[in-house]
Protein backbone atom coordinates (compact mmCIF):
# COMPACT_ATOMS: atom_id res chain seq x y z
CA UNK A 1 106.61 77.24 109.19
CA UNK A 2 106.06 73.47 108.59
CA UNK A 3 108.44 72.35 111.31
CA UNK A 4 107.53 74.75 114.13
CA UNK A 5 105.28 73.10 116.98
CA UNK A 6 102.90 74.82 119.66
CA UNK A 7 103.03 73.04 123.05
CA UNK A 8 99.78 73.64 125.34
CA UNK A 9 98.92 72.51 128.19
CA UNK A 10 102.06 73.53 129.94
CA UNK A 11 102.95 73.36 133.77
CA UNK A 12 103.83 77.00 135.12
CA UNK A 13 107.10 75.69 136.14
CA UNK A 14 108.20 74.38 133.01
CA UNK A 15 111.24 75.99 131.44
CA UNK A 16 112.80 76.74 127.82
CA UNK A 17 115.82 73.82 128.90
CA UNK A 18 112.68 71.30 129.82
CA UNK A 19 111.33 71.74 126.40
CA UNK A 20 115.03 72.15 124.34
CA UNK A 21 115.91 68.67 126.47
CA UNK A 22 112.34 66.57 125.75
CA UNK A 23 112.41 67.65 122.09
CA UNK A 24 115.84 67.22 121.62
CA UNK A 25 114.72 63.57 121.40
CA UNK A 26 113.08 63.59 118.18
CA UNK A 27 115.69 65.55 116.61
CA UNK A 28 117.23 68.87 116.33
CA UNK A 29 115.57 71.61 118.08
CA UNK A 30 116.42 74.99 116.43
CA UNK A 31 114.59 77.24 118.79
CA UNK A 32 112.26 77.40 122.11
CA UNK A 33 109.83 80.33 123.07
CA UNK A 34 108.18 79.48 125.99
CA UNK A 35 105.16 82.38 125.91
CA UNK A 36 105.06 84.93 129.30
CA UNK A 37 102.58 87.52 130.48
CA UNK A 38 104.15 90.69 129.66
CA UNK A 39 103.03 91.91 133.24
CA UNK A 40 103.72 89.31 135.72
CA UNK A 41 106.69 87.33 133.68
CA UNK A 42 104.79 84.39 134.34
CA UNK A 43 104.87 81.71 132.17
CA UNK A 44 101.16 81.03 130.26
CA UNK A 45 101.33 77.92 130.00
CA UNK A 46 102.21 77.38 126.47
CA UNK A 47 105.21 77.52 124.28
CA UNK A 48 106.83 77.07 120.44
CA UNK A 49 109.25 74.70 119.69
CA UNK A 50 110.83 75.06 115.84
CA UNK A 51 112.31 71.60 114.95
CA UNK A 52 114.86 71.51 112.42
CA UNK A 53 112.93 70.29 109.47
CA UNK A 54 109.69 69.15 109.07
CA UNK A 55 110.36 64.82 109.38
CA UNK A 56 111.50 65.86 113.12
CA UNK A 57 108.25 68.03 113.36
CA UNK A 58 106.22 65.29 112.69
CA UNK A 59 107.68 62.76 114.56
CA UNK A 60 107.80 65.22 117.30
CA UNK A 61 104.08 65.47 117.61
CA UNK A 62 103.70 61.75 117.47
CA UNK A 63 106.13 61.49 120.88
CA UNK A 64 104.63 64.40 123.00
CA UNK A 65 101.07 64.90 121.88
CA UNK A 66 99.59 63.62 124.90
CA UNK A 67 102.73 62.78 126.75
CA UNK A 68 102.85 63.67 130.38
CA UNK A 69 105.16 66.19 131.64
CA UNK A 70 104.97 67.43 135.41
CA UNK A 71 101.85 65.66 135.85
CA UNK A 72 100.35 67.39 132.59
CA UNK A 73 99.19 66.03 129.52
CA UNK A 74 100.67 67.64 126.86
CA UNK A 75 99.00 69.23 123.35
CA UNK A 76 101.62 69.58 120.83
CA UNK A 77 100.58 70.25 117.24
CA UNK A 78 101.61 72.61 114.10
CA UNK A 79 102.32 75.65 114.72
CA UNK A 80 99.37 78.22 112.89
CA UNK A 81 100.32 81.74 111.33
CA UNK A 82 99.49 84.05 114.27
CA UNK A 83 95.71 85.94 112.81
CA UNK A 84 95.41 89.35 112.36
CA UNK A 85 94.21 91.42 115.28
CA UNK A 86 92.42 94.85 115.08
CA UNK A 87 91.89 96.90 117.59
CA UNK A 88 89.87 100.21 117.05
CA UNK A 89 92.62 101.87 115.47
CA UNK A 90 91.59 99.61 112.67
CA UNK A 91 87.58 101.41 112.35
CA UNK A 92 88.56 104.79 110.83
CA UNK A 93 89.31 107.72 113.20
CA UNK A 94 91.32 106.41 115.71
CA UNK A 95 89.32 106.80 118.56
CA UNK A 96 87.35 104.16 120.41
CA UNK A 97 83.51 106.36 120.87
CA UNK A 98 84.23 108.86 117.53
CA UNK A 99 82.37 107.59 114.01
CA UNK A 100 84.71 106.83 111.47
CA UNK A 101 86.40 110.03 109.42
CA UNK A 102 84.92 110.38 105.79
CA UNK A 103 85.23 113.28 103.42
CA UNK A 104 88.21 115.48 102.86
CA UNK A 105 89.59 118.80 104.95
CA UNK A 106 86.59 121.14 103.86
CA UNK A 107 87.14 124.57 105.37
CA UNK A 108 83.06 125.77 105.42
């Protein structure tokens, strides 16, 4: 996870082949994901780049962070292990307005 880079700050038009051919200059880039709305396809403006190892990684973030691409500054930085989202699935019953379920199947 060391070696894998978000990229913020993006221009809508940018594309996975602008990012694979900038990064490409500070070493070998092993993948691109440049980050749509599931709706629209539109891009949202940020991405992740995974660098081959974490040397290129670094020196990676000391090129771009801040560089200007399409008239945009750039935010590039480690990557962070996505957080744990719960939704109210997560409280107990399954149902957004119902208390949580306690207690076994009693049959009174």
């Amino acid at each position: 996870m060391e070696s894998k880079l978000y990229v913020g700050n993006l221009s809508y038009s940018t594309t996975e082949d602008d990012l694979r051919n900038l990064f490409f200059q500070a070493g070998t880039v092993a993948s691109v994901a440049l980050i749509k709305d599931r709706d629209s396809g539109r891009s949202k403006g940020f991405a992740f780049v995974e660098m081959g190892n974490q040397a290129e990684a670094e020196k990676a973030i000391s090129m771009f962070n801040g560089h200007n691409m399409g008239d945009r500054e750039l935010r590039v930085s480690l990557a962070r292990p996505r957080e744990e989202r719960g939704g109210f699935r997560d409280r107990g019953s399954g149902h957004p307005r119902r208390p949580p379920q306690r207690g076994g199947n009693k049959r009174y």
